[in-house]
C-alpha atoms as a PDB file:
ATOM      1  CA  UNK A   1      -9.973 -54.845 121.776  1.00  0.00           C
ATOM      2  CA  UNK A   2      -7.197 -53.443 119.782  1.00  0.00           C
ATOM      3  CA  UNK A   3      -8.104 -50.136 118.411  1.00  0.00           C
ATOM      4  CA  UNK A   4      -6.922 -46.320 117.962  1.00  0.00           C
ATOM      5  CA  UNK A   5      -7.978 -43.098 118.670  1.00  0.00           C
ATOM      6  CA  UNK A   6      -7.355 -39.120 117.361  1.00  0.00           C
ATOM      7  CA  UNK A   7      -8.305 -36.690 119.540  1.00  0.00           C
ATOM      8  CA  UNK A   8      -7.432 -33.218 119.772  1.00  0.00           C
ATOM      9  CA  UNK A   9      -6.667 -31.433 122.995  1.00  0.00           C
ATOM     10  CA  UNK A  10      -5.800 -28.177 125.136  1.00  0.00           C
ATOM     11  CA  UNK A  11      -8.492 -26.077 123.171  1.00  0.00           C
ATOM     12  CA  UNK A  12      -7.730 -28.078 119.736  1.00  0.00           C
ATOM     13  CA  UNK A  13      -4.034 -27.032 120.074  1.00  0.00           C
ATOM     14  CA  UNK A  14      -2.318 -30.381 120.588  1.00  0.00           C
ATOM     15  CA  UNK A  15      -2.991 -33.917 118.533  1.00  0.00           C
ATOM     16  CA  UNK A  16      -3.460 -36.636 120.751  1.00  0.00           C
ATOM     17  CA  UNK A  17      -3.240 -40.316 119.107  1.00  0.00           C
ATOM     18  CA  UNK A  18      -3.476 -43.206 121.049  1.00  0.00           C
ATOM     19  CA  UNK A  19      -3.874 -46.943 120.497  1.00  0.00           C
ATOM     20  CA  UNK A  20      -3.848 -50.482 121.806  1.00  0.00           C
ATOM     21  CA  UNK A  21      -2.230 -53.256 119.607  1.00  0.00           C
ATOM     22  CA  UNK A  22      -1.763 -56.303 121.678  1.00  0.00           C
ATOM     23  CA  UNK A  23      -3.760 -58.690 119.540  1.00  0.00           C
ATOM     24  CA  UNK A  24      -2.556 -56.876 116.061  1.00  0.00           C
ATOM     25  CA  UNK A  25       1.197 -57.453 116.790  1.00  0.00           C
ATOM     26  CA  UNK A  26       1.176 -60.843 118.342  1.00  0.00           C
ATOM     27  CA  UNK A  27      -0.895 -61.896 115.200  1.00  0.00           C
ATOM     28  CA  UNK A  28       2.181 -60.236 113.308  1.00  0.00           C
ATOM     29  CA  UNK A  29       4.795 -61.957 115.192  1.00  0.00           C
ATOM     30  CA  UNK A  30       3.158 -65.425 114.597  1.00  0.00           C
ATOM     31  CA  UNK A  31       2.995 -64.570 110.937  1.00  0.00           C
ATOM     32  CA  UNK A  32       6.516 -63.657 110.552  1.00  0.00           C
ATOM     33  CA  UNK A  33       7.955 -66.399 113.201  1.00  0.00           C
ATOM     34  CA  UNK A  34      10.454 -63.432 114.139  1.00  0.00           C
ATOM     35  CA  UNK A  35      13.092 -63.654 116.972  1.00  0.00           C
ATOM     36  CA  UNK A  36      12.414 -61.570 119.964  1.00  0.00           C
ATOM     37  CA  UNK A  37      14.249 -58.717 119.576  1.00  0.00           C
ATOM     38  CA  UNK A  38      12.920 -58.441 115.738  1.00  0.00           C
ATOM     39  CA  UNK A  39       9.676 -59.331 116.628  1.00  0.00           C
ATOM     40  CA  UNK A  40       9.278 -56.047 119.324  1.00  0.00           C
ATOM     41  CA  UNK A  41      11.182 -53.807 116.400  1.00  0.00           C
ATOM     42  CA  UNK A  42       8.458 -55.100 114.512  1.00  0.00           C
ATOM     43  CA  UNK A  43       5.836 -54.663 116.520  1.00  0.00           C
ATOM     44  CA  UNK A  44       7.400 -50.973 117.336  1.00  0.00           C
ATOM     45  CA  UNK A  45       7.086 -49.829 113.619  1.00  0.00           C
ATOM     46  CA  UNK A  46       3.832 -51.154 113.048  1.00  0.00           C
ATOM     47  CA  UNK A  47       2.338 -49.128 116.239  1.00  0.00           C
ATOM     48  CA  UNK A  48       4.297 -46.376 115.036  1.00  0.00           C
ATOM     49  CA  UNK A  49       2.143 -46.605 111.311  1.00  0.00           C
ATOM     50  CA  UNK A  50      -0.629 -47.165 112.740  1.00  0.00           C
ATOM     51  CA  UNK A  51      -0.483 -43.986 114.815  1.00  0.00           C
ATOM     52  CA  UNK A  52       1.010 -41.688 112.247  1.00  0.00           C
ATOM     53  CA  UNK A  53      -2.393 -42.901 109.830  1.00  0.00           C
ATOM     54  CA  UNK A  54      -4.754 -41.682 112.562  1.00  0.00           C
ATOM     55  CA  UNK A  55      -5.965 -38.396 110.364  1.00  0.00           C
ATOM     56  CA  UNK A  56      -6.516 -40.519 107.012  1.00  0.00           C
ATOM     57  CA  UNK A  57     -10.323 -40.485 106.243  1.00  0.00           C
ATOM     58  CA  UNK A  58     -10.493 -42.317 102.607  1.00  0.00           C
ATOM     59  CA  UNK A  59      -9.690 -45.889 103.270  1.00  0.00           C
ATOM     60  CA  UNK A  60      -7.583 -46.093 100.031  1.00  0.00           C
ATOM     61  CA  UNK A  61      -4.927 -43.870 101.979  1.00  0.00           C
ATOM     62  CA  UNK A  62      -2.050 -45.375 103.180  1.00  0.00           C
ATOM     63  CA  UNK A  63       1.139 -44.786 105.129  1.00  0.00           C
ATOM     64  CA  UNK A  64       4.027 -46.865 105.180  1.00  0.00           C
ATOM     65  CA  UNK A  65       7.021 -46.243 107.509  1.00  0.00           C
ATOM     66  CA  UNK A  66      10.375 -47.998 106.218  1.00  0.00           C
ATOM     67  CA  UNK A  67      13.899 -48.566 108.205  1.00  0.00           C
ATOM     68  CA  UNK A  68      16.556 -49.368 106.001  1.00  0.00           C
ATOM     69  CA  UNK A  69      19.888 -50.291 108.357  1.00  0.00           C
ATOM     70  CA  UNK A  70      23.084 -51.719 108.414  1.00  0.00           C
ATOM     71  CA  UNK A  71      21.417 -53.747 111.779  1.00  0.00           C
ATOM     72  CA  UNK A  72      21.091 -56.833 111.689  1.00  0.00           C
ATOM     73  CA  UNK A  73      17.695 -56.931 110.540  1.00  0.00           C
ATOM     74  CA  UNK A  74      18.034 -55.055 107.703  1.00  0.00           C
ATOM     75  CA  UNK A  75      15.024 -52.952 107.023  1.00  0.00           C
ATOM     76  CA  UNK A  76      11.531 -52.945 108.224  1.00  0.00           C
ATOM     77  CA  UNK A  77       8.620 -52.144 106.533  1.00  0.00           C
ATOM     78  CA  UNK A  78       5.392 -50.809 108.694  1.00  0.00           C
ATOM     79  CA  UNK A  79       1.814 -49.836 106.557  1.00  0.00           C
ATOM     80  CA  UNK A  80      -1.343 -48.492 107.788  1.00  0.00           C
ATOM     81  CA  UNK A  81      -4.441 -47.346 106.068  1.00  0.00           C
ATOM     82  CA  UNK A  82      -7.661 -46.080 107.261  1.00  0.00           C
ATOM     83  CA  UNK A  83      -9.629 -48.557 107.526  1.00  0.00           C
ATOM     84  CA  UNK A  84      -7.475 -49.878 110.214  1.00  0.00           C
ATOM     85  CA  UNK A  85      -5.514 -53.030 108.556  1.00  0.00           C
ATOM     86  CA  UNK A  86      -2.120 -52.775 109.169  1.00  0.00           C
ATOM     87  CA  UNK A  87       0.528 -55.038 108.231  1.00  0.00           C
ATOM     88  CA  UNK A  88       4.157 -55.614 107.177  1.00  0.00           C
ATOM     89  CA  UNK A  89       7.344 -57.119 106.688  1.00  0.00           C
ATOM     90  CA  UNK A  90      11.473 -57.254 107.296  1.00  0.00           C
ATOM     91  CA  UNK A  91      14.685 -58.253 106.080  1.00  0.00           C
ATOM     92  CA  UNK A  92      15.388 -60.789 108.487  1.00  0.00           C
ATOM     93  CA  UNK A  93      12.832 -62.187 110.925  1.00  0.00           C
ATOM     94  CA  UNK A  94      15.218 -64.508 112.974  1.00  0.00           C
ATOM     95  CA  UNK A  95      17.917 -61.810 113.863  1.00  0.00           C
ATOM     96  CA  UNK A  96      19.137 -61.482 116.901  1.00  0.00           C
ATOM     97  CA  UNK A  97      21.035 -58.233 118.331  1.00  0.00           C
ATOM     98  CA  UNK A  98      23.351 -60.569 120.236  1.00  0.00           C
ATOM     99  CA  UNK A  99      23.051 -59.581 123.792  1.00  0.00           C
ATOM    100  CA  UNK A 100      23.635 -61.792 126.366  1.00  0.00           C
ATOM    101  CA  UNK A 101      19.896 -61.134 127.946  1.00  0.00           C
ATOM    102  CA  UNK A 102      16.551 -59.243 127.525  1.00  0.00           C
ATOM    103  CA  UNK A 103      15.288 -57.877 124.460  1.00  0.00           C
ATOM    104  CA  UNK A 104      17.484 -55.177 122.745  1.00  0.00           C
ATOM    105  CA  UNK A 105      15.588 -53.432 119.998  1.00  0.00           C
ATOM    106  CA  UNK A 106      18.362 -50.804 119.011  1.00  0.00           C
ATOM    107  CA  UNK A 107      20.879 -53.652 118.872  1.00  0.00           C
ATOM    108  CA  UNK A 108      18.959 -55.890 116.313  1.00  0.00           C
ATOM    109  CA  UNK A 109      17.783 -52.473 114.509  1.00  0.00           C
ATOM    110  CA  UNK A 110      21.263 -50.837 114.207  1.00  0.00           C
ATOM    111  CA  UNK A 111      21.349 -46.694 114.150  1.00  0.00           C
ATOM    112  CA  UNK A 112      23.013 -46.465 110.946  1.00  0.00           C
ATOM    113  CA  UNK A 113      20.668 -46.012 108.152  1.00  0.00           C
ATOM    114  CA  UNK A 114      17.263 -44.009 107.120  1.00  0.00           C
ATOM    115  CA  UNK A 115      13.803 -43.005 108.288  1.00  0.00           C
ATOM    116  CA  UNK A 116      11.414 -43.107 105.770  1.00  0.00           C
ATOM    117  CA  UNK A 117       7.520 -42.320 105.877  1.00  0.00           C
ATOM    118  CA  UNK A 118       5.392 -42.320 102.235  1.00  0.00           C
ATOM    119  CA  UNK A 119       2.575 -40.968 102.617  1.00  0.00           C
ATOM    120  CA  UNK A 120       0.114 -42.097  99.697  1.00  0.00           C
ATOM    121  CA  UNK A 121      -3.426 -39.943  99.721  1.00  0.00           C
ATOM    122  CA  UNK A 122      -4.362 -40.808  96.203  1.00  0.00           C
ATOM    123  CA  UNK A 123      -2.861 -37.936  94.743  1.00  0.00           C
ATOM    124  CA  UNK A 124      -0.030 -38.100  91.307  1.00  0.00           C
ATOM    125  CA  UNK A 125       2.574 -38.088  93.872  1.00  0.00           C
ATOM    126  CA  UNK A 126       2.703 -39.387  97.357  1.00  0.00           C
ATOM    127  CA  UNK A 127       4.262 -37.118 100.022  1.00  0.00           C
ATOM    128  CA  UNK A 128       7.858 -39.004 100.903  1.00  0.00           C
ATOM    129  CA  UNK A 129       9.927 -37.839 103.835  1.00  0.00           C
ATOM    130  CA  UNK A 130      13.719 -39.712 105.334  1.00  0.00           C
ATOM    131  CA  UNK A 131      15.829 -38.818 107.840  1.00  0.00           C
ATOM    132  CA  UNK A 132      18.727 -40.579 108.827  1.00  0.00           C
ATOM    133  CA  UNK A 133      18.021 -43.258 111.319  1.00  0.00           C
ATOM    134  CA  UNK A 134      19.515 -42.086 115.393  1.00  0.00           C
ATOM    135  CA  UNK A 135      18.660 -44.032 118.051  1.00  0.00           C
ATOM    136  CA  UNK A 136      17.103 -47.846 117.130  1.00  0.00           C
ATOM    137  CA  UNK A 137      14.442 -47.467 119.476  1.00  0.00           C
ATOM    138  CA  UNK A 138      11.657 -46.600 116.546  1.00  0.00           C
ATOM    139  CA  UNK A 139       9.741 -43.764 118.523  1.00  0.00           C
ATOM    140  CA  UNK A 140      12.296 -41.627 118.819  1.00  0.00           C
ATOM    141  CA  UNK A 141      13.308 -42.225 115.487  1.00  0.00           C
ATOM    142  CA  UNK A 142       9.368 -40.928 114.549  1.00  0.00           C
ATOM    143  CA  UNK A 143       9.699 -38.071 116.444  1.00  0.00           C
ATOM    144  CA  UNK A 144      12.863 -37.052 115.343  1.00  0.00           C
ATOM    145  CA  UNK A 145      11.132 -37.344 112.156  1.00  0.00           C
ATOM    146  CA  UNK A 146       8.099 -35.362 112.881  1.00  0.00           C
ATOM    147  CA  UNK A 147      10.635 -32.298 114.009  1.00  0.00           C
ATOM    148  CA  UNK A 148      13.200 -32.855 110.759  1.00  0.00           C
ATOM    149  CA  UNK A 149      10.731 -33.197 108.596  1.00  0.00           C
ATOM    150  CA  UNK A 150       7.917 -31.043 109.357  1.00  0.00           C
ATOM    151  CA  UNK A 151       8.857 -28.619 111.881  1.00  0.00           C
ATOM    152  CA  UNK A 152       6.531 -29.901 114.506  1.00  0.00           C
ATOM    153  CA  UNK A 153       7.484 -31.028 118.011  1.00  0.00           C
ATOM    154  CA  UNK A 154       6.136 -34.391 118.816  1.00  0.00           C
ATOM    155  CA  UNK A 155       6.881 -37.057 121.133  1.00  0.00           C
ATOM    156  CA  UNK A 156       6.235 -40.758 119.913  1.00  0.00           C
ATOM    157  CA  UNK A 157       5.990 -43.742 122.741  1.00  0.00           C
ATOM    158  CA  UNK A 158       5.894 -47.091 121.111  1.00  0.00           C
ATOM    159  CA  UNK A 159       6.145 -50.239 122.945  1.00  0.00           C
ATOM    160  CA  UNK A 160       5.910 -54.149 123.196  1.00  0.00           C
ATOM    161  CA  UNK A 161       6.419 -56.441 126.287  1.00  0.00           C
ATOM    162  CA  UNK A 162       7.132 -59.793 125.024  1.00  0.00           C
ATOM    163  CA  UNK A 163       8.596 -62.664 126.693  1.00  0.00           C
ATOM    164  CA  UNK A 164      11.711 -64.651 125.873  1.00  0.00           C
ATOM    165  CA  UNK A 165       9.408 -67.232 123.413  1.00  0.00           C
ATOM    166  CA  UNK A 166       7.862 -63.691 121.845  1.00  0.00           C
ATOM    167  CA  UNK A 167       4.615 -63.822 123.429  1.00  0.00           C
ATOM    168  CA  UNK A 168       3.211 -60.616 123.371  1.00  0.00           C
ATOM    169  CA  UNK A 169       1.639 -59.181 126.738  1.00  0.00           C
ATOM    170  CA  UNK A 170       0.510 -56.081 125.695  1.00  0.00           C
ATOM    171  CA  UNK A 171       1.303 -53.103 123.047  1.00  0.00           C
ATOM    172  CA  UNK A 172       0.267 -50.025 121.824  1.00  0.00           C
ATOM    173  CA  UNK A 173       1.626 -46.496 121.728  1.00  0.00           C
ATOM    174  CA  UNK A 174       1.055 -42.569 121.518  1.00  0.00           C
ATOM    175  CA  UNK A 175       1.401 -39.793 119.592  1.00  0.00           C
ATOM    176  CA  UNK A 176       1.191 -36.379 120.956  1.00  0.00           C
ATOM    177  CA  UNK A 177       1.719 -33.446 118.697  1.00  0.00           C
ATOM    178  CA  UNK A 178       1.912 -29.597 119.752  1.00  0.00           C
ATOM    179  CA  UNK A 179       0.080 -27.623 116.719  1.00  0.00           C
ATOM    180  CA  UNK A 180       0.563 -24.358 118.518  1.00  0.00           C
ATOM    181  CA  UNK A 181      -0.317 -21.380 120.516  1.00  0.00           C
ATOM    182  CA  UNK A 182      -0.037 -23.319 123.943  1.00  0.00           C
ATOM    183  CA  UNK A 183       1.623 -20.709 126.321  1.00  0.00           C
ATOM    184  CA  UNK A 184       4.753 -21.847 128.619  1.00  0.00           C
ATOM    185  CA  UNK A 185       2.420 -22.850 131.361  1.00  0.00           C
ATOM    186  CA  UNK A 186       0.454 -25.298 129.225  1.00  0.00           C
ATOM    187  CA  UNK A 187       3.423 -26.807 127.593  1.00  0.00           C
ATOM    188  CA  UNK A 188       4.767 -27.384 131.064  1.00  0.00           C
ATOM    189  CA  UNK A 189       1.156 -29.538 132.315  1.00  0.00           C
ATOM    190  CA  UNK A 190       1.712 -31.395 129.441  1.00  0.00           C
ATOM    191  CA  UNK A 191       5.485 -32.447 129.837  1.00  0.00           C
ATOM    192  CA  UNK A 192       4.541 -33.313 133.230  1.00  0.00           C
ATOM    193  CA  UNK A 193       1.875 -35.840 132.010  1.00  0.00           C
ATOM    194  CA  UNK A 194       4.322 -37.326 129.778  1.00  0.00           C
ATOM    195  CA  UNK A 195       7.058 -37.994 132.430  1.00  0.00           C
ATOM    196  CA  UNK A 196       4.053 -39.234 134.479  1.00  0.00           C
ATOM    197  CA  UNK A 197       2.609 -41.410 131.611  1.00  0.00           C
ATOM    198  CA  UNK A 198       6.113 -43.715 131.510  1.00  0.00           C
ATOM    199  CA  UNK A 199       5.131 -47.141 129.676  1.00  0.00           C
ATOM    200  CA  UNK A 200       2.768 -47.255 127.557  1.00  0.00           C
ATOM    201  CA  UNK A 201       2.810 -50.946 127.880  1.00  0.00           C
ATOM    202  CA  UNK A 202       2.448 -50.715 131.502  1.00  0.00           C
ATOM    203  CA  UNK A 203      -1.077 -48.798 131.015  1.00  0.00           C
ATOM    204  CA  UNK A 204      -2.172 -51.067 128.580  1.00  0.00           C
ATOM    205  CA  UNK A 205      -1.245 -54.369 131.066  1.00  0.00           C
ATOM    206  CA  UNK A 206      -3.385 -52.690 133.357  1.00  0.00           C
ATOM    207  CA  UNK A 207      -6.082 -53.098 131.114  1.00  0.00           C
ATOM    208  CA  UNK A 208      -6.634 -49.106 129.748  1.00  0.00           C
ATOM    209  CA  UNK A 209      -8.144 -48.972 126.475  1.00  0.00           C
ATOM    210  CA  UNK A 210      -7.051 -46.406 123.461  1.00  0.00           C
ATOM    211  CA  UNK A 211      -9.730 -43.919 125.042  1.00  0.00           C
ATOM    212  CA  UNK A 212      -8.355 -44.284 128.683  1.00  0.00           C
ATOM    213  CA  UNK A 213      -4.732 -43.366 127.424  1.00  0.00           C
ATOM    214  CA  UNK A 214      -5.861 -40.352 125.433  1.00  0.00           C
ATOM    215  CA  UNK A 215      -7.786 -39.196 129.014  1.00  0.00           C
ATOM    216  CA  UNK A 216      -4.723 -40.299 130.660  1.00  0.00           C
ATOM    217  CA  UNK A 217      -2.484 -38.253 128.866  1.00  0.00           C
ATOM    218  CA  UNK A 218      -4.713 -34.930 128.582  1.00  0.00           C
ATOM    219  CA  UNK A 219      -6.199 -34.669 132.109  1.00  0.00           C
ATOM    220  CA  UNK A 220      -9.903 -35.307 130.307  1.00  0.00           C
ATOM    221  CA  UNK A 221      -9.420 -32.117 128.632  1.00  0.00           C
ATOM    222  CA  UNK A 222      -9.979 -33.009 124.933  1.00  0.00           C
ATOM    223  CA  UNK A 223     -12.310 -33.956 122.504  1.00  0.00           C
ATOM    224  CA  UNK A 224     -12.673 -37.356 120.259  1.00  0.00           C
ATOM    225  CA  UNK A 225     -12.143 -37.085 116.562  1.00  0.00           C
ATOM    226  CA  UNK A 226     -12.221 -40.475 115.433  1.00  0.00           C
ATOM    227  CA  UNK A 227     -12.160 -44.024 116.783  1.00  0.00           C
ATOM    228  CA  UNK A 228     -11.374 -47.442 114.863  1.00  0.00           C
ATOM    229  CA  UNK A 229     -10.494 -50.905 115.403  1.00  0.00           C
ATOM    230  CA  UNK A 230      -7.275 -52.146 113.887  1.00  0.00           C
ATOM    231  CA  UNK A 231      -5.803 -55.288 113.347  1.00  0.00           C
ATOM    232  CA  UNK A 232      -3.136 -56.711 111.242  1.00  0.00           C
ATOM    233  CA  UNK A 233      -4.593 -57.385 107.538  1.00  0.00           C
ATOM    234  CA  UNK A 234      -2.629 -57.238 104.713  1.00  0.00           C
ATOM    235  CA  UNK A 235      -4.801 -56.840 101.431  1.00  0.00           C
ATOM    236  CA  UNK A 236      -2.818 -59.481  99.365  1.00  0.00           C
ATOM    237  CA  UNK A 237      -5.191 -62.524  98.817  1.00  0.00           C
ATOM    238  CA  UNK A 238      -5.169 -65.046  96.179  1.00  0.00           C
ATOM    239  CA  UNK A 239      -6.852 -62.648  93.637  1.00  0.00           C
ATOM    240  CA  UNK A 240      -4.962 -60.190  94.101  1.00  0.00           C
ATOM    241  CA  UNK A 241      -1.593 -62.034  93.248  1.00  0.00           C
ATOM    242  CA  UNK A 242      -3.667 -63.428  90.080  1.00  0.00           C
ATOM    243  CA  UNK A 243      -4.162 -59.728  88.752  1.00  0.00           C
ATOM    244  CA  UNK A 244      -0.868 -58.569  89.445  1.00  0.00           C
ATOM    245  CA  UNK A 245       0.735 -61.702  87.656  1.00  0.00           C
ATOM    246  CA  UNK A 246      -1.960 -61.024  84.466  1.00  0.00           C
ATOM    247  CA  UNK A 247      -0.926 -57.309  84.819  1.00  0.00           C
ATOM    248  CA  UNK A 248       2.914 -58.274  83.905  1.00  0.00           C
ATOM    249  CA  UNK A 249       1.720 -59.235  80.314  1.00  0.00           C
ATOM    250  CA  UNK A 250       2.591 -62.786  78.885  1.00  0.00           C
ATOM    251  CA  UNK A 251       5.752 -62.523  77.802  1.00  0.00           C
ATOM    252  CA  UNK A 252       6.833 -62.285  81.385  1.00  0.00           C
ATOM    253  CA  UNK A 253       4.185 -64.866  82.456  1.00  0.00           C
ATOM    254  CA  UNK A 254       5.895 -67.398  80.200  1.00  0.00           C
ATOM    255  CA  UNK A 255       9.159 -66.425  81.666  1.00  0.00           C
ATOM    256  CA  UNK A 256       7.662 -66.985  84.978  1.00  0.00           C
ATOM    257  CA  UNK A 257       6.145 -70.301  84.135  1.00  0.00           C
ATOM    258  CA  UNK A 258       8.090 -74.079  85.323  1.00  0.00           C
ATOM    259  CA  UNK A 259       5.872 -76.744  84.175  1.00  0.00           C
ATOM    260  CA  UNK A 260       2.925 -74.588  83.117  1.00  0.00           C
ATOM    261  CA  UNK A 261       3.134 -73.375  87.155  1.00  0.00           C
ATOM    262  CA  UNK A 262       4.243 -70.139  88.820  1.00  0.00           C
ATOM    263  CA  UNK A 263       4.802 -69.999  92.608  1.00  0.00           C
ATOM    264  CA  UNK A 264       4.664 -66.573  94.360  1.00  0.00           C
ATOM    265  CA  UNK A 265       5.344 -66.216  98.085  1.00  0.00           C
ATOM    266  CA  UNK A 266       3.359 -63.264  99.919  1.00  0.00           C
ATOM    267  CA  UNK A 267       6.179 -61.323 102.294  1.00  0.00           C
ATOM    268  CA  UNK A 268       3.118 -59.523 104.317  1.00  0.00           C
ATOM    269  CA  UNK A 269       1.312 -62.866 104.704  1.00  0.00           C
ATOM    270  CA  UNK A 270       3.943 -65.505 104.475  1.00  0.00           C
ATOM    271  CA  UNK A 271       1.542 -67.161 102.330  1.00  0.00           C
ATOM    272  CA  UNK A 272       2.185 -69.232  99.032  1.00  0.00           C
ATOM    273  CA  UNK A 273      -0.057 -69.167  95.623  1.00  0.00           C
ATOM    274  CA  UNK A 274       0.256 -71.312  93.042  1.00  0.00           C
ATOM    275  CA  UNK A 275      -1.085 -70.937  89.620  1.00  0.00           C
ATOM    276  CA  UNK A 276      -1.728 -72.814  86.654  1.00  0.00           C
ATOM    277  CA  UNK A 277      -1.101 -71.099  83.218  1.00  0.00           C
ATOM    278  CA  UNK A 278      -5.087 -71.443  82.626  1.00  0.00           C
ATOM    279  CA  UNK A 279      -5.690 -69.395  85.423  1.00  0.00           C
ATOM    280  CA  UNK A 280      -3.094 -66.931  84.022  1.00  0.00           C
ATOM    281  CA  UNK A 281      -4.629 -66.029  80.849  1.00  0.00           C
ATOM    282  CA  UNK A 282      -6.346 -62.956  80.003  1.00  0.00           C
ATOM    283  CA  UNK A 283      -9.413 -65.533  78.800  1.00  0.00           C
ATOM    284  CA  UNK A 284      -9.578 -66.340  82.316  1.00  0.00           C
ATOM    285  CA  UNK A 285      -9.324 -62.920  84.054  1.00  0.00           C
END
C-alpha cells in the first residue's frame, strides 16, 4: 500500500521521510497518458511533494513543487497536502528527451530553468522559495533546494522504474534531513547508510514498505512521528468547477457562454465539465 512516513532519528537530530508511491504514480501516468521519460519526471516531482509535505498536520496545508524549463517538457507542477492526496500536472505530457534508448529524465526535463516550492499553511502569505534548476534529475534539484534555501543539508532520493510502455514497477523516495548537533562520527554512520541504501526503487521492488525504508536507512534507531496513506487525488470535482465559474461573476460567465454552454477541461484530472447557464446562476448555487 502506498503510503509515507516522518520519523525522526539519531536522538531526534535527523528527519527521516520515507514513502512508497507505486500505485499513486502509475494512477498519475494513466491520467496524464505521458511519454516515458515525462511520465518518470512526473512521477519524480510528485514523490518529491509528497515527501517535502510530511510535517503538515492541518489537512488544508499544501505544498506544491513547480519546474519551469526550457526542456522539453516545459514545467511540472507537483502538490501535496496532508491528508495525503497528491496530484498534478505538466506542460507537455508526450515529450520525449530524444535519446536513442532508456528513459532519460534530465534530457526531457532540461537544467535550464527554476526550482520552486510554495508552501501554503493557511497563513496571509504562503512561504515561496526558487532556485535555479541544476541537474534534471528532480532530487537533487530538492536538495539543492533544501541547502539554498534554508541552510539545511539534505539528501533527496526520488525514483520510478517504468518500462518502455510506462508501466510503473515500483516508486517511492526519501528524505533525510540533518537538524543538528550530530558529531563527525554520526554523520559518517549515516553517509554510509546512504551509499548502502542505493535505489530506492530497488527496496521498494523487493517489497519494503515506507516503515522498512525509514528502519533501513536509520539502523532501527528512530522513532515514528506520523504515518499516512497517499494516493493521487486531486480535489477538483464537478462542484468545485461550478463554484469557481459562479465565483467569476456574470459578466464573465456570459463571456464564457457558446450556446448557453461553457466547457472547462480539468489539467489535474484530465476531466471535462460541461455546464448549462441554469446551472450557472447564482439562483442555482
Amino acid at each position: 500500500m502506498d503510503a509515507l512516513v516522518y520519523a525522526l532519528a539519531f536522538g531526534d537530530r535527523v528527519r527521516v521521510v520515507t514513502c512508497v508511491a507505486t500505485d499513486l504514480c502509475r494512477e498519475a501516468i494513466r491520467i496524464h497518458d505521458t511519454s516515458p521519460d515525462v511520465g518518470v519526471a512526473f512521477g519524480r516531482a510528485l514523490v518529491g511533494a509528497a515527501l517535502m509535505s510530511a510535517s503538515f498536520k492541518n489537512p488544508a496545508d499544501t505544498l506544491t513543487l513547480q519546474i519551469r524549463t526550457e526542456g522539453p517538457v516545459g514545467y511540472l507542477l507537483a502538490r501535496a497536502s496532508a491528508d495525503g492526496a497528491v496530484y498534478g500536472t505538466m506542460g507537455a505530457p508526450r515529450a520525449t528527451s530524444g535519446a536513442a534508448t532508456g528513459i532519460d529524465v534530465p534530457g526531457v526535463v532540461g537544467t535550464k530553468g527554476t526550482f520552486t516550492v510554495v508552501r501554503d499553511l493557511g497563513l496571509r502569505d504562503p512561504y515561496v522559495g526558487t532556485v535555479a534548476l541544476t541537474t534534471g534529475e528532480i532530487g537533487d534539484d530538492l536538495g539543492a533546494w533544501y541547502e539554498q534555501s534554508e541552510q539545511t543539508r539534505t539528501v533527496v532520493g526520488v525514483g520510478v522504474r517504468a518500462d518502455a510502455d510506462t508501466l510503473v514497477s515500483a516508486a517511492g523516495g526519501f528524505l533525510v534531513q540533518l537538524l543538528g548537533g550530530l558529531a563527525d562520527d554520526e554523520i559518517e554512520e549515516l553517509d554510509a547508510r546512504l551509499r548502502e541504501f542505493a535505489s530506492v526503487t530497488g527496496h521498494v521492488a523487493d517489497g519494503e514498505d515506507a516503515d522498512a525504508l525509514v528502519a533501513h536507512l536509520t539502523g532501527g534507531d528512530h522513532r515514528v512521528v506520523a504515518t499516512r496513506p497517499i494516493r493521487y487525488d486531486a480535489p477538483y470535482d464537478r462542484e468545485t468547477w461550478r463554484a469557481r465559474l459562479i465565483g467569476l461573476g456574470p459578466d464573465t460567465v456570459d463571456e464564457l457562454l457558446e450556446d448557453d454552454r461553457v466547457t472547462v477541461r480539468c489539467d489535474f484530472t484530465r476531466r471535462e465539465y460541461t455546464f448549462t447557464r441554469a446551472e450557472l446562476t447564482p439562483a442555482s448555487a
